[in-house]
N, C-alpha and C. Protein backbone atom coordinates (compact mmCIF):
# COMPACT_ATOMS: atom_id res chain seq x y z
N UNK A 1 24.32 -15.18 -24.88
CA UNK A 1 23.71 -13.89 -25.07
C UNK A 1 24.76 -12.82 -24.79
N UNK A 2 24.97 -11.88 -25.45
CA UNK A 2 25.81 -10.98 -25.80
C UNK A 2 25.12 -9.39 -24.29
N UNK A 3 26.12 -8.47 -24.12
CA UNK A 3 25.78 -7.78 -23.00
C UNK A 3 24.67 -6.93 -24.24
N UNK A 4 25.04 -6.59 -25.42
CA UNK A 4 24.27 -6.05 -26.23
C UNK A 4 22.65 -6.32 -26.29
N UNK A 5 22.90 -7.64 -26.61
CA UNK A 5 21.33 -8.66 -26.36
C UNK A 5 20.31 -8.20 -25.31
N UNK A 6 21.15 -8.63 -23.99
CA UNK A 6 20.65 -8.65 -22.69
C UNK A 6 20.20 -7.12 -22.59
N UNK A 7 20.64 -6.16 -22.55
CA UNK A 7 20.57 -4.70 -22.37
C UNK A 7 19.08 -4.73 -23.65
N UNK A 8 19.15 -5.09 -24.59
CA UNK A 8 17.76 -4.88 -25.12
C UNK A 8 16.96 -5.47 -25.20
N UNK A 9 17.14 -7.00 -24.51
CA UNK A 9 16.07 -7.75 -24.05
C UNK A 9 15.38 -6.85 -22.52
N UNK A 10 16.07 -6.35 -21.79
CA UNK A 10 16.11 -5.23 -20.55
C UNK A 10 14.89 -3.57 -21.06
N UNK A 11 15.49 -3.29 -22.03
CA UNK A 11 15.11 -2.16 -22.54
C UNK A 11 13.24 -2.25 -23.12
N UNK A 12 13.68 -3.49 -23.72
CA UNK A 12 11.69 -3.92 -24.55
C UNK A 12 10.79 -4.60 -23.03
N UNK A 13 11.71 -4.84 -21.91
CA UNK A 13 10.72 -5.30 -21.29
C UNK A 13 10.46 -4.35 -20.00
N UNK A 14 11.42 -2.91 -20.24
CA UNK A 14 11.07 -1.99 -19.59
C UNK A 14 10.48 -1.22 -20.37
N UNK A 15 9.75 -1.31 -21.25
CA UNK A 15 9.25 -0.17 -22.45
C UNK A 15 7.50 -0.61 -22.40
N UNK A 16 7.44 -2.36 -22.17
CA UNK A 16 5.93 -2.89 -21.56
C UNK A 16 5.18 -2.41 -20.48
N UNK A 17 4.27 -1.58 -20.72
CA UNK A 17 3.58 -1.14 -19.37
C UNK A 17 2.88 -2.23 -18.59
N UNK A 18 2.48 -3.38 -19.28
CA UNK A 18 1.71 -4.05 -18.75
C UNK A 18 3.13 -5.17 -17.82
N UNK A 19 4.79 -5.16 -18.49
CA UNK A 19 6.04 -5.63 -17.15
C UNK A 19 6.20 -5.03 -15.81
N UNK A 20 6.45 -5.46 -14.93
CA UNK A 20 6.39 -5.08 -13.84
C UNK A 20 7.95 -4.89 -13.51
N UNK A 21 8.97 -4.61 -14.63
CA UNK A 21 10.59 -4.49 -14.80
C UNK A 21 11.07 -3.33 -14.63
N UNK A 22 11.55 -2.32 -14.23
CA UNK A 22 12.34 -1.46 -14.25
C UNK A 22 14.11 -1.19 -13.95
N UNK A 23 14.48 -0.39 -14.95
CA UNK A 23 15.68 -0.10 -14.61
C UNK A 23 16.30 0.98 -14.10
N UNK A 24 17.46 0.72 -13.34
CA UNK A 24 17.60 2.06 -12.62
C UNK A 24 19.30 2.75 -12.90
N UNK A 25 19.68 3.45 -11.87
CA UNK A 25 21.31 3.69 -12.36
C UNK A 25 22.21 2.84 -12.06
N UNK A 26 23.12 2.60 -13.06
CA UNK A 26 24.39 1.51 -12.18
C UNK A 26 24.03 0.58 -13.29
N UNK A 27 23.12 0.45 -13.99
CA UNK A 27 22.50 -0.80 -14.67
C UNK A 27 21.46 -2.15 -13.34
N UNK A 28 21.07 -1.69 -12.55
CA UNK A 28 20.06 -1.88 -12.20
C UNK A 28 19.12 -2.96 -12.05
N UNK A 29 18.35 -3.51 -12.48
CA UNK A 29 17.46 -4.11 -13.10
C UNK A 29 16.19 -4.81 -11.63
N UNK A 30 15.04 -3.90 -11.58
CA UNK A 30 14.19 -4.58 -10.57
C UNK A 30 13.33 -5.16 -11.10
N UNK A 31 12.63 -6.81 -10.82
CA UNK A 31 11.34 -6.54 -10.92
C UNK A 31 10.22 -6.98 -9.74
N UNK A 32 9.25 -6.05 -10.13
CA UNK A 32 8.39 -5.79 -8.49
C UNK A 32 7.70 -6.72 -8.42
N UNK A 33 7.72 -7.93 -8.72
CA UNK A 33 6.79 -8.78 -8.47
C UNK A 33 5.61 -8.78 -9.01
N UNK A 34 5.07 -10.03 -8.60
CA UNK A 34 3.53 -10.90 -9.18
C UNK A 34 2.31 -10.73 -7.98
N UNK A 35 3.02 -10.70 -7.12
CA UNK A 35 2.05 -10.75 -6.06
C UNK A 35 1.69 -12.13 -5.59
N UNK A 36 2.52 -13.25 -6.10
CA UNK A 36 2.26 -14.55 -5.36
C UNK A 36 3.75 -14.97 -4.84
N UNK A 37 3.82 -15.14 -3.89
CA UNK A 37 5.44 -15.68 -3.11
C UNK A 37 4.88 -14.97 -1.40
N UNK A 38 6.80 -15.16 -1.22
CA UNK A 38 6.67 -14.74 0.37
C UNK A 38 6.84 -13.19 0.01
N UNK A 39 7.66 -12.66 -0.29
CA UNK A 39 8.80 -11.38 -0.58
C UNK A 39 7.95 -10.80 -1.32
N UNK A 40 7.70 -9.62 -2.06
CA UNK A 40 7.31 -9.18 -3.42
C UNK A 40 8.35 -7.62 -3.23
N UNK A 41 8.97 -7.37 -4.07
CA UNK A 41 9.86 -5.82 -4.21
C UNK A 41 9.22 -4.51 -3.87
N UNK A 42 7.55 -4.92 -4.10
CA UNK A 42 7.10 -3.46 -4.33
C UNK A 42 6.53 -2.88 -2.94
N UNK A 43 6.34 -4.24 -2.23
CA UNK A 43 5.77 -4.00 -1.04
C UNK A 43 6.83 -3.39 0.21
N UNK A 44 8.02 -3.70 -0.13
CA UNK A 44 9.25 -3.44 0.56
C UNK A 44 9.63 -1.88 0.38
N UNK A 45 9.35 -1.51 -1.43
CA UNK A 45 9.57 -0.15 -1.53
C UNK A 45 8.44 0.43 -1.02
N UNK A 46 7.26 0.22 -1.15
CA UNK A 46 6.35 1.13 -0.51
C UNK A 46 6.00 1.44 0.67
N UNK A 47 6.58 -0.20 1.56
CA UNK A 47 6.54 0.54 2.85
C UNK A 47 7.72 1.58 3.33
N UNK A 48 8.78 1.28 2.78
CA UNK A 48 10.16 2.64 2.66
C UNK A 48 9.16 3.98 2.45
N UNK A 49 8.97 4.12 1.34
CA UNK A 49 8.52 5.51 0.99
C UNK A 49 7.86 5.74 2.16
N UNK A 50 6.83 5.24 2.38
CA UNK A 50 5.70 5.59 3.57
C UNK A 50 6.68 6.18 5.17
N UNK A 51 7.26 4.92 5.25
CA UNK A 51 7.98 5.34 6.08
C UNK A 51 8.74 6.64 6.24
N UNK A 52 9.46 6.55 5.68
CA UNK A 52 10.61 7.28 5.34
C UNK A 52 10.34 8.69 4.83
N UNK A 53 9.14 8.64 3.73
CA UNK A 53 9.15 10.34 3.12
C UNK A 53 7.28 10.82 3.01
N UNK A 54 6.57 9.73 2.28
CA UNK A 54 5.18 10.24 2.04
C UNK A 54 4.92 10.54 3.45
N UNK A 55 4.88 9.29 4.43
CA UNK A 55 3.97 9.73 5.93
C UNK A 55 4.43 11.42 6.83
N UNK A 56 5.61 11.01 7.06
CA UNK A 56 5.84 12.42 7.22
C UNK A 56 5.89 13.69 6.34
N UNK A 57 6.00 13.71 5.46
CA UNK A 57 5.86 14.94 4.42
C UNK A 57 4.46 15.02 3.76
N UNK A 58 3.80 14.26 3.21
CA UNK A 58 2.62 14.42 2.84
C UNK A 58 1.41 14.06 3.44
N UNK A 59 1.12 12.77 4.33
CA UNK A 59 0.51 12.47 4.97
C UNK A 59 0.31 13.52 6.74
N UNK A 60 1.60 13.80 6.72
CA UNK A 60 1.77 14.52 8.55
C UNK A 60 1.47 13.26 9.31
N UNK A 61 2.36 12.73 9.26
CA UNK A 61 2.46 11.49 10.51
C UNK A 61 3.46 11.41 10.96
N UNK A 62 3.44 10.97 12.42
CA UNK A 62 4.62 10.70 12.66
C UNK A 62 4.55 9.45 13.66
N UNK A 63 5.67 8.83 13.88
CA UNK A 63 6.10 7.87 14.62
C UNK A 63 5.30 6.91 13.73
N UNK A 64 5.83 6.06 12.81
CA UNK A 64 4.84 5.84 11.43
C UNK A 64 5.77 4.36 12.01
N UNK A 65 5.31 3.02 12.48
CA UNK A 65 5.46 1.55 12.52
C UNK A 65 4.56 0.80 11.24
N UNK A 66 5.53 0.42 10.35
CA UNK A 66 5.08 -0.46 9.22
C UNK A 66 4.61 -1.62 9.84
N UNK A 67 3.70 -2.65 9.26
CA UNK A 67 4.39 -4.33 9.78
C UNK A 67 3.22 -4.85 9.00
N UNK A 68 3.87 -5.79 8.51
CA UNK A 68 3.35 -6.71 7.29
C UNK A 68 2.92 -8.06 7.62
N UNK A 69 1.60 -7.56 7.47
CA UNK A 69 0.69 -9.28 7.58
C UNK A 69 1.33 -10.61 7.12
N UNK A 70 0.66 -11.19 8.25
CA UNK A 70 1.16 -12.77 8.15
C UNK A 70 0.80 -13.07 6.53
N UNK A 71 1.63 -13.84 6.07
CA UNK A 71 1.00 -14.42 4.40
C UNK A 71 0.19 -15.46 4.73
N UNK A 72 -0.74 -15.88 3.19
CA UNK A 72 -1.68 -16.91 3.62
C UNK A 72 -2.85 -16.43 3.54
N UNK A 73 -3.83 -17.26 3.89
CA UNK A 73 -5.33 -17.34 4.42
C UNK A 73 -5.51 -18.61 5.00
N UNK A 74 -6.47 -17.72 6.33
CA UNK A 74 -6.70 -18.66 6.95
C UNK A 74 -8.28 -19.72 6.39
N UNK A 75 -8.38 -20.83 7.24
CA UNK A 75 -8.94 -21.65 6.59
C UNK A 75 -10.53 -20.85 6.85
N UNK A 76 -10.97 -21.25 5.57
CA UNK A 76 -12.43 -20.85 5.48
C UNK A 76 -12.82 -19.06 5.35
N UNK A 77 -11.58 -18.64 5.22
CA UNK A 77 -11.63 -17.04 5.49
C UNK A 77 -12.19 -16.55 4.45
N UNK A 78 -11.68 -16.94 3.01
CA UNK A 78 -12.36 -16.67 2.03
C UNK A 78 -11.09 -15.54 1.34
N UNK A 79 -12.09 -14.56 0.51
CA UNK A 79 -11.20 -13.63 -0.48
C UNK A 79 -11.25 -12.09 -0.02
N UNK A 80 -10.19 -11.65 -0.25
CA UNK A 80 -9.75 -10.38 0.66
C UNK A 80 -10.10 -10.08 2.06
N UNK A 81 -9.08 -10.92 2.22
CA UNK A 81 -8.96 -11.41 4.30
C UNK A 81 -8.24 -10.28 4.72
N UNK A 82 -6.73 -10.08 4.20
CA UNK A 82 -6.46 -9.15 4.73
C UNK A 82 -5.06 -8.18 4.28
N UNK A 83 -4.97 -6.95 4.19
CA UNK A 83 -4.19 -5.99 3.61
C UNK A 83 -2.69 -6.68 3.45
N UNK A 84 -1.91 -5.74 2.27
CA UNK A 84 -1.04 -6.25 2.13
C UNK A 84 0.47 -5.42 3.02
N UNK A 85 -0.08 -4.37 3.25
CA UNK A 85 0.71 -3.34 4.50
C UNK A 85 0.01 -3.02 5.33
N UNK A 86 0.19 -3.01 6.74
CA UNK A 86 -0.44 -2.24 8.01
C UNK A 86 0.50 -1.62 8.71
N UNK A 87 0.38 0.12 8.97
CA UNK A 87 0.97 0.82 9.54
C UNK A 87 0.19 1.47 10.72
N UNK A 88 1.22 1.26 11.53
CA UNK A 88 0.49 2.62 12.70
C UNK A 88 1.15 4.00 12.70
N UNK A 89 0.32 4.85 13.10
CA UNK A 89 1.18 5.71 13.19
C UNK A 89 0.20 6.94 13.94
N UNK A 90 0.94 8.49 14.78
CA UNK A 90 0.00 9.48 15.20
C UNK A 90 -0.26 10.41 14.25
N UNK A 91 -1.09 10.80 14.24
CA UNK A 91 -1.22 12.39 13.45
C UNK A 91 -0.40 13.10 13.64
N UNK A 92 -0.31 14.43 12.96
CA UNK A 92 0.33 15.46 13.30
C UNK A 92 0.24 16.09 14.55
N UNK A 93 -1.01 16.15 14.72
CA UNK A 93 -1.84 16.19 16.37
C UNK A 93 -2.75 15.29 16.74
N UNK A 94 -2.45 14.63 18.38
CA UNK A 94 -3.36 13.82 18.82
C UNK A 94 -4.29 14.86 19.40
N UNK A 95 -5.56 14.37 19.36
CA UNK A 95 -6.63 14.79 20.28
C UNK A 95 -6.06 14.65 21.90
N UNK A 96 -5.94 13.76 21.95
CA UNK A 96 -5.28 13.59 23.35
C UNK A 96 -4.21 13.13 23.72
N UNK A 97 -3.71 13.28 24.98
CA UNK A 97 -2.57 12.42 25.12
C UNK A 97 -2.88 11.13 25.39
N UNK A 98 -3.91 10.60 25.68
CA UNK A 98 -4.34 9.31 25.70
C UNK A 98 -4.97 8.48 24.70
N UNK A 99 -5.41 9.30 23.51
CA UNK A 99 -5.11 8.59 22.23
C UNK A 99 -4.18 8.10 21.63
N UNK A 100 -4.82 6.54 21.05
CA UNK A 100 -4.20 5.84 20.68
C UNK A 100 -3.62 5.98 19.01
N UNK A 101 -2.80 4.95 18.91
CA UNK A 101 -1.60 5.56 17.12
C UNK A 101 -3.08 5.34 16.58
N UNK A 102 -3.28 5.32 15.35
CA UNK A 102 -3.97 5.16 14.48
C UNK A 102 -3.93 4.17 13.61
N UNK A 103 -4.63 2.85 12.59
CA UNK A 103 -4.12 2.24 12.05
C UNK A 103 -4.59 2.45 10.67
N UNK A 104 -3.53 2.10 9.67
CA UNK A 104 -4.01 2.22 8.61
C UNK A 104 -3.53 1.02 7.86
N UNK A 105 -4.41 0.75 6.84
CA UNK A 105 -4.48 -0.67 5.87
C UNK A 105 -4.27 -0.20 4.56
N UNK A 106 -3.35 -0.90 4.29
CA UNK A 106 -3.23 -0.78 2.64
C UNK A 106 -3.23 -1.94 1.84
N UNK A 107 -3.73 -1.71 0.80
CA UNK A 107 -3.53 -2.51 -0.48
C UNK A 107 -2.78 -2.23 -1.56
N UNK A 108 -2.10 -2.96 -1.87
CA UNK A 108 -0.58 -2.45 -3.06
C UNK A 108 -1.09 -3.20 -4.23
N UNK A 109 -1.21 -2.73 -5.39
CA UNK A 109 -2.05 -2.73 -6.85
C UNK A 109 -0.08 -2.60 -7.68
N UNK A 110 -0.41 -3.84 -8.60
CA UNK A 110 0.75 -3.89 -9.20
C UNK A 110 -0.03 -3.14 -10.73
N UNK A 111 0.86 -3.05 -11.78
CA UNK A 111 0.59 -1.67 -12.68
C UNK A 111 -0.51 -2.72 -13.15
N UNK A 112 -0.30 -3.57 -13.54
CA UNK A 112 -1.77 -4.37 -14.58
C UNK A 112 -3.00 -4.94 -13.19
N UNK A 113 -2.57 -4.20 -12.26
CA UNK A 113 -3.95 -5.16 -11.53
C UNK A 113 -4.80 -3.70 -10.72
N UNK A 114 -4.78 -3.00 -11.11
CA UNK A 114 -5.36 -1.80 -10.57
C UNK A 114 -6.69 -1.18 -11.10
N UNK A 115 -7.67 -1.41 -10.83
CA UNK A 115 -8.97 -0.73 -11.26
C UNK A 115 -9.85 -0.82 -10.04
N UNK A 116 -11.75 -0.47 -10.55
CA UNK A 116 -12.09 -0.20 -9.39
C UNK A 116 -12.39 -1.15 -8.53
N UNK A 117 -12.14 -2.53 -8.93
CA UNK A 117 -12.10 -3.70 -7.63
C UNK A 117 -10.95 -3.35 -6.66
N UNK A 118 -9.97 -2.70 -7.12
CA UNK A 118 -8.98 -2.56 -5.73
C UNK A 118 -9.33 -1.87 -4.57
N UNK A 119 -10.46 -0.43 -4.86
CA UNK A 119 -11.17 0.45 -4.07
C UNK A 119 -11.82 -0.50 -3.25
N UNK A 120 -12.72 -1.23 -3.70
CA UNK A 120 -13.60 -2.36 -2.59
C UNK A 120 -13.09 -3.44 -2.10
N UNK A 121 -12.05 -3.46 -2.81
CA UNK A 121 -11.04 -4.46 -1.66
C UNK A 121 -10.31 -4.14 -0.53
N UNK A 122 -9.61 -3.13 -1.00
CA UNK A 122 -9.28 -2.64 0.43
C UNK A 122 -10.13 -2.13 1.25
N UNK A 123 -11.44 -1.79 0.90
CA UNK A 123 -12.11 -1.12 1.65
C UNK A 123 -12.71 -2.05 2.88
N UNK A 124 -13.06 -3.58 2.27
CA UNK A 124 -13.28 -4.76 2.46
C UNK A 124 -12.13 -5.33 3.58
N UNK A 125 -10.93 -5.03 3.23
CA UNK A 125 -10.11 -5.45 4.25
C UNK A 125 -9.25 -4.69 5.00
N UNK A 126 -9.78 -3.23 4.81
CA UNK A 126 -9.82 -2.39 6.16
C UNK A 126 -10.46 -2.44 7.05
N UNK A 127 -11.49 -2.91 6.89
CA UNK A 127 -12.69 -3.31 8.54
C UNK A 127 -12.02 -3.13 9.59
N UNK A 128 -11.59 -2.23 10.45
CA UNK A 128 -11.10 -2.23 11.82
C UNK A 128 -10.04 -1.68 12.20
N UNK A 129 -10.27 -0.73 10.67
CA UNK A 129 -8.83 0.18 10.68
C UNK A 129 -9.67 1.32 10.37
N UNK A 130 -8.22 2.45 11.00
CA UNK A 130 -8.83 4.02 11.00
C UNK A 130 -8.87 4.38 9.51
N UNK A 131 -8.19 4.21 8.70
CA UNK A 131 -7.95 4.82 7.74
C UNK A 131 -7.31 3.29 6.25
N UNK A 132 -8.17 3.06 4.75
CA UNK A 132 -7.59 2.43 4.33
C UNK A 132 -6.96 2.79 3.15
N UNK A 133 -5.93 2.58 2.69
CA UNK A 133 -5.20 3.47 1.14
C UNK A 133 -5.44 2.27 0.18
N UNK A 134 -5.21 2.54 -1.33
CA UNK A 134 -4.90 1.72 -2.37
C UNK A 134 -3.75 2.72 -2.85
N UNK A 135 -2.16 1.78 -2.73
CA UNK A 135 -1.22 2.19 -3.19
C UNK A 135 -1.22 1.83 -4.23
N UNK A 136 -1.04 2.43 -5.75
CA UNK A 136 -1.23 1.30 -7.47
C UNK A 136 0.02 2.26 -8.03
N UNK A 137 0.47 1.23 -8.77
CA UNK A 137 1.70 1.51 -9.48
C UNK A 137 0.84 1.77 -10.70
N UNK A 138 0.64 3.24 -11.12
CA UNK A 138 -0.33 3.23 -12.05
C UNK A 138 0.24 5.09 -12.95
N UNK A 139 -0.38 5.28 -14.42
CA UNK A 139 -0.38 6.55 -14.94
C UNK A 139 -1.20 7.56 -14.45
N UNK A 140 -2.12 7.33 -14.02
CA UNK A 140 -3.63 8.29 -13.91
C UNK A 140 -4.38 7.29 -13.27
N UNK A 141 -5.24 8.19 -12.92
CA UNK A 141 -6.76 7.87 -11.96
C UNK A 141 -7.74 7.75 -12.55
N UNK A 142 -8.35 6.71 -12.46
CA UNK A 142 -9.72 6.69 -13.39
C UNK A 142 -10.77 7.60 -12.62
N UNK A 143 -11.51 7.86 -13.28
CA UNK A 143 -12.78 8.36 -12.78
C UNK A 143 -13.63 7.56 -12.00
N UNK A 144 -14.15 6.42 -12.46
CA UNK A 144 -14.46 5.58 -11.50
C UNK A 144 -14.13 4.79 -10.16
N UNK A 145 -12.88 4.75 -10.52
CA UNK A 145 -11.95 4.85 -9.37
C UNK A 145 -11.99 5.52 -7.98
N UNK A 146 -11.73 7.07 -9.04
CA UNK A 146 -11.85 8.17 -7.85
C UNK A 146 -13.35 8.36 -7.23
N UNK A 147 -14.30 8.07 -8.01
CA UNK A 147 -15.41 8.16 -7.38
C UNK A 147 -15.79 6.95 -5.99
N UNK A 148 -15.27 5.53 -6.70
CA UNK A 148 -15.35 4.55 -5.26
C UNK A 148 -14.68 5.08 -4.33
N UNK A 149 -13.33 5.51 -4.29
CA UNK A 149 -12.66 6.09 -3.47
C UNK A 149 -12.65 6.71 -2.79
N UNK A 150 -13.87 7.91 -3.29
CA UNK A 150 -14.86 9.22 -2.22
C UNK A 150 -15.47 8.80 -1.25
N UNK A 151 -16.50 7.81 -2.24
CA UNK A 151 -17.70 7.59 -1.47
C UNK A 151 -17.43 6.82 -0.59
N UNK A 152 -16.34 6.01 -0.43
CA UNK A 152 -15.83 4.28 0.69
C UNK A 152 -15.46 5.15 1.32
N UNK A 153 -14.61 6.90 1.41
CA UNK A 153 -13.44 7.09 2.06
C UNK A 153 -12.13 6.82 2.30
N UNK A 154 -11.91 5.83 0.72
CA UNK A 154 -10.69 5.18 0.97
C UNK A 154 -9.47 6.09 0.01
N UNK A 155 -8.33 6.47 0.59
CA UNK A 155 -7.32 7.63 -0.03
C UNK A 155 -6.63 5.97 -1.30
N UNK A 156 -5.98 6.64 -2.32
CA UNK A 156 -5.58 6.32 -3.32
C UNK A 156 -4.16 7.27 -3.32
N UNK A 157 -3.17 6.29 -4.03
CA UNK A 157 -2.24 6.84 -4.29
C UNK A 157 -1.52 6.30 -5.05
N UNK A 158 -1.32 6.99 -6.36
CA UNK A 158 -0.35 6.21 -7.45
C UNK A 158 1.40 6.89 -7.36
N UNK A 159 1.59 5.76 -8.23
CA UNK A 159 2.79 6.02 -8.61
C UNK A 159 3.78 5.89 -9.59
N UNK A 160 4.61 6.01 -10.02
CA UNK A 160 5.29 5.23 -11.45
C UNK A 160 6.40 4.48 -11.38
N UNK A 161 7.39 5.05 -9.92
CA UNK A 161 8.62 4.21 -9.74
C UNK A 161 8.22 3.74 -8.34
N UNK A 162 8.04 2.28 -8.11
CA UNK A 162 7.94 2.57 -6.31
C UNK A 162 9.15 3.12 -5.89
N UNK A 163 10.01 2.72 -6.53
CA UNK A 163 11.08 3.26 -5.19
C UNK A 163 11.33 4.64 -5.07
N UNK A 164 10.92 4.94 -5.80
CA UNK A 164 11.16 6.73 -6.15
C UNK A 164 10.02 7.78 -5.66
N UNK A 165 10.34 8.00 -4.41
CA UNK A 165 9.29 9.06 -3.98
C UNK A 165 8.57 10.08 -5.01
N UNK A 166 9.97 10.80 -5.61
CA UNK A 166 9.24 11.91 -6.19
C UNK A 166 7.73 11.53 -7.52
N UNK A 167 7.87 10.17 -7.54
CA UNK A 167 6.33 9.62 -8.36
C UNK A 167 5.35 9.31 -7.45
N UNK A 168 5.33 9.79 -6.30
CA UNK A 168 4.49 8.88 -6.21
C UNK A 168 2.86 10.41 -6.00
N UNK A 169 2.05 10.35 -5.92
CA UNK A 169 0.72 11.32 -6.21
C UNK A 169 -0.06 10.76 -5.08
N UNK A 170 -0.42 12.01 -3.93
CA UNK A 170 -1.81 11.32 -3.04
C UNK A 170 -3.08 11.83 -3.85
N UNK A 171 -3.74 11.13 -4.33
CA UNK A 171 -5.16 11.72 -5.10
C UNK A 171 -5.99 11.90 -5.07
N UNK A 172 -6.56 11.17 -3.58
CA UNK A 172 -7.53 11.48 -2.82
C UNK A 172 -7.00 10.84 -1.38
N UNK A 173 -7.57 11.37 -0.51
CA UNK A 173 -7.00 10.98 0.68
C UNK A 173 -8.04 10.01 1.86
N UNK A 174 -7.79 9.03 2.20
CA UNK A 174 -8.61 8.73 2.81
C UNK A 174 -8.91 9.08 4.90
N UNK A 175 -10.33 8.94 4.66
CA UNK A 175 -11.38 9.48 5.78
C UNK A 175 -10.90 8.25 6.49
N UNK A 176 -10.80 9.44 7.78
CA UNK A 176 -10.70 8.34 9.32
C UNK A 176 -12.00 8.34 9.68
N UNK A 177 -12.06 7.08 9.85
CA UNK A 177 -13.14 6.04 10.65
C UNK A 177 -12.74 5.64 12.05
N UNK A 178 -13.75 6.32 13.16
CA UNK A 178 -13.28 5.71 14.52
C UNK A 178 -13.95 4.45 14.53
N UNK A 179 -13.30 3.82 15.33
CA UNK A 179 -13.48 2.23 15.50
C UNK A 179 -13.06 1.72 16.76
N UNK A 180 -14.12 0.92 17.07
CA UNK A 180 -14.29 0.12 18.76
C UNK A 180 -13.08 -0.81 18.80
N UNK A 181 -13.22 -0.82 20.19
CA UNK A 181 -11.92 -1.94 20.41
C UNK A 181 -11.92 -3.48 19.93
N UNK A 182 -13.36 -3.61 19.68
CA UNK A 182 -13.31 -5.03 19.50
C UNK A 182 -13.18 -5.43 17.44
N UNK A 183 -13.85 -4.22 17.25
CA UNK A 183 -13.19 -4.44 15.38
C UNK A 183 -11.54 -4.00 15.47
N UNK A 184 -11.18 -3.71 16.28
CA UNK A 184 -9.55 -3.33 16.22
C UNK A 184 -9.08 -4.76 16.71
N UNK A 185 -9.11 -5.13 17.65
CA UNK A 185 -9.14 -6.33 17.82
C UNK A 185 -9.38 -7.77 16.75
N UNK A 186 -10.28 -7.55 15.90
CA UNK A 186 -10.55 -8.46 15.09
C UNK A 186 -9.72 -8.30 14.02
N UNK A 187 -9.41 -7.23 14.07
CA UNK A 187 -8.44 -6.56 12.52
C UNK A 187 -6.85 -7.37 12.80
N UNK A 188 -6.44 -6.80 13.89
CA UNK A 188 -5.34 -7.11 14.39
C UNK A 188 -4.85 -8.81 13.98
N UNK A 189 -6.19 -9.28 14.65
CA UNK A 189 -5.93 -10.66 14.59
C UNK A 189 -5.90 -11.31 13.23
N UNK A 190 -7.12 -11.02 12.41
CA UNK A 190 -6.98 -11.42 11.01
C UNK A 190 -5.40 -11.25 10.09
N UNK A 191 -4.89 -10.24 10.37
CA UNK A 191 -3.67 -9.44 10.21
C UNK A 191 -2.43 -10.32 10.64
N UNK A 192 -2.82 -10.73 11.93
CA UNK A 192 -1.90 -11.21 12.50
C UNK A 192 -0.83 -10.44 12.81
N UNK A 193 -1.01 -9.48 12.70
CA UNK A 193 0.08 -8.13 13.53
C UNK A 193 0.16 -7.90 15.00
N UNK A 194 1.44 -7.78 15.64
CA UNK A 194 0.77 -7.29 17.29
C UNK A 194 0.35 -5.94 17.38
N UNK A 195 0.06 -5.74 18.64
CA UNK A 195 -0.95 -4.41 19.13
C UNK A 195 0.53 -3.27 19.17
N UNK A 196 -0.05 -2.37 18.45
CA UNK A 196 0.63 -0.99 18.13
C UNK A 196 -0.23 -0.02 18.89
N UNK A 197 -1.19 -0.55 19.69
CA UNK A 197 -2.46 0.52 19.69
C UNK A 197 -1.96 1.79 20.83
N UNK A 198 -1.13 1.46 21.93
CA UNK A 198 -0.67 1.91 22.64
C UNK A 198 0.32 2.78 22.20
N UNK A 199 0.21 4.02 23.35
CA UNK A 199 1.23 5.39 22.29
C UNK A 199 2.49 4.90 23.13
């Protein structure tokens, strides 16, 4: 295969909305994954962004700890056990100084798997979190979408490049839910994350 070839075998399968391929400068070439393995690309860029630029600039968070659920399911757990990012992090302002970070659950929607089952999934495997997002590598917001999204309280946020902040859109934001120690507890564990809960 000729560099000619390759560069437009590159080009038609970054031109597929339904590829999950992009190219970048330098000649480049990512692709974000399937969503079945250990690793997936997109989950790595999105917790960056979060980190790094949405939480503090658009969200107002700070002291923002990513940490990524154990892979797997456990036995007998069933379907949408549990998020594919969990962050802690404080508000802009705590109520108190003895409030605890906050947790939030996300679900990461690759460009062809995003509609309104992702809203009730994450919503489903936020149970025991303050706050749950659907991150989707997506053009626009459906209407139906945005409407599950109201009514669950769950924030949505698309995007077009993960790695590229300046795409990415908060479109609705999701409602904090206070929650007892013992669904925080249960969350944690399903998660398999340690306790962030402490400031």
């Amino acid at each position: 295969m000729t560099d000619e070839q390759a560069y437009a075998t590159i080009e038609h399968a970054c031109a597929d909305p339904d590829c999950n391929v992009t190219h970048g400068p330098g000649g480049t070439v990512t692709y974000w994954g399937t969503e079945i393995g250990s690793q997936v690309a997109i989950y790595s860029s999105v917790e960056r962004i979060v980190k790094d630029f949405l939480g503090p600039r658009d969200m107002r968070l700070r002291n923002i700890h990513p940490v990524q659920p154990r892979a797997g399911r456990g036995t007998g757990a069933g379907a949408w056990t549990r998020p594919d990012l969990v962050f802690f992090a404080d508000p802009a302002r705590r109520p108190s100084v003895h409030d605890s970070r906050r947790t939030h659950a996300v679900e990461i929607e690759q460009r062809n798997g995003f509609d309104v089952r992702s809203v009730y999934q994450a919503y489903e495997q936020g149970r025991g979190a303050n706050y749950t997002w659907v991150f989707a590598h997506a053009e626009h917001l459906d209407d139906r979408v945005s409407l599950a999204a109201k009514e669950l309280g769950v924030g949505v946020v698309i995007f077009t490049n993960p790695s590229a902040y300046g795409s990415y859109s908060v479109e609705d934001k999701a409602t904090f839910r206070p929650v007892k120690q013992p669904e925080r507890n249960l969350f944690l564990d399903r998660c398999g994350v340690p306790d962030y809960f402490s400031a």
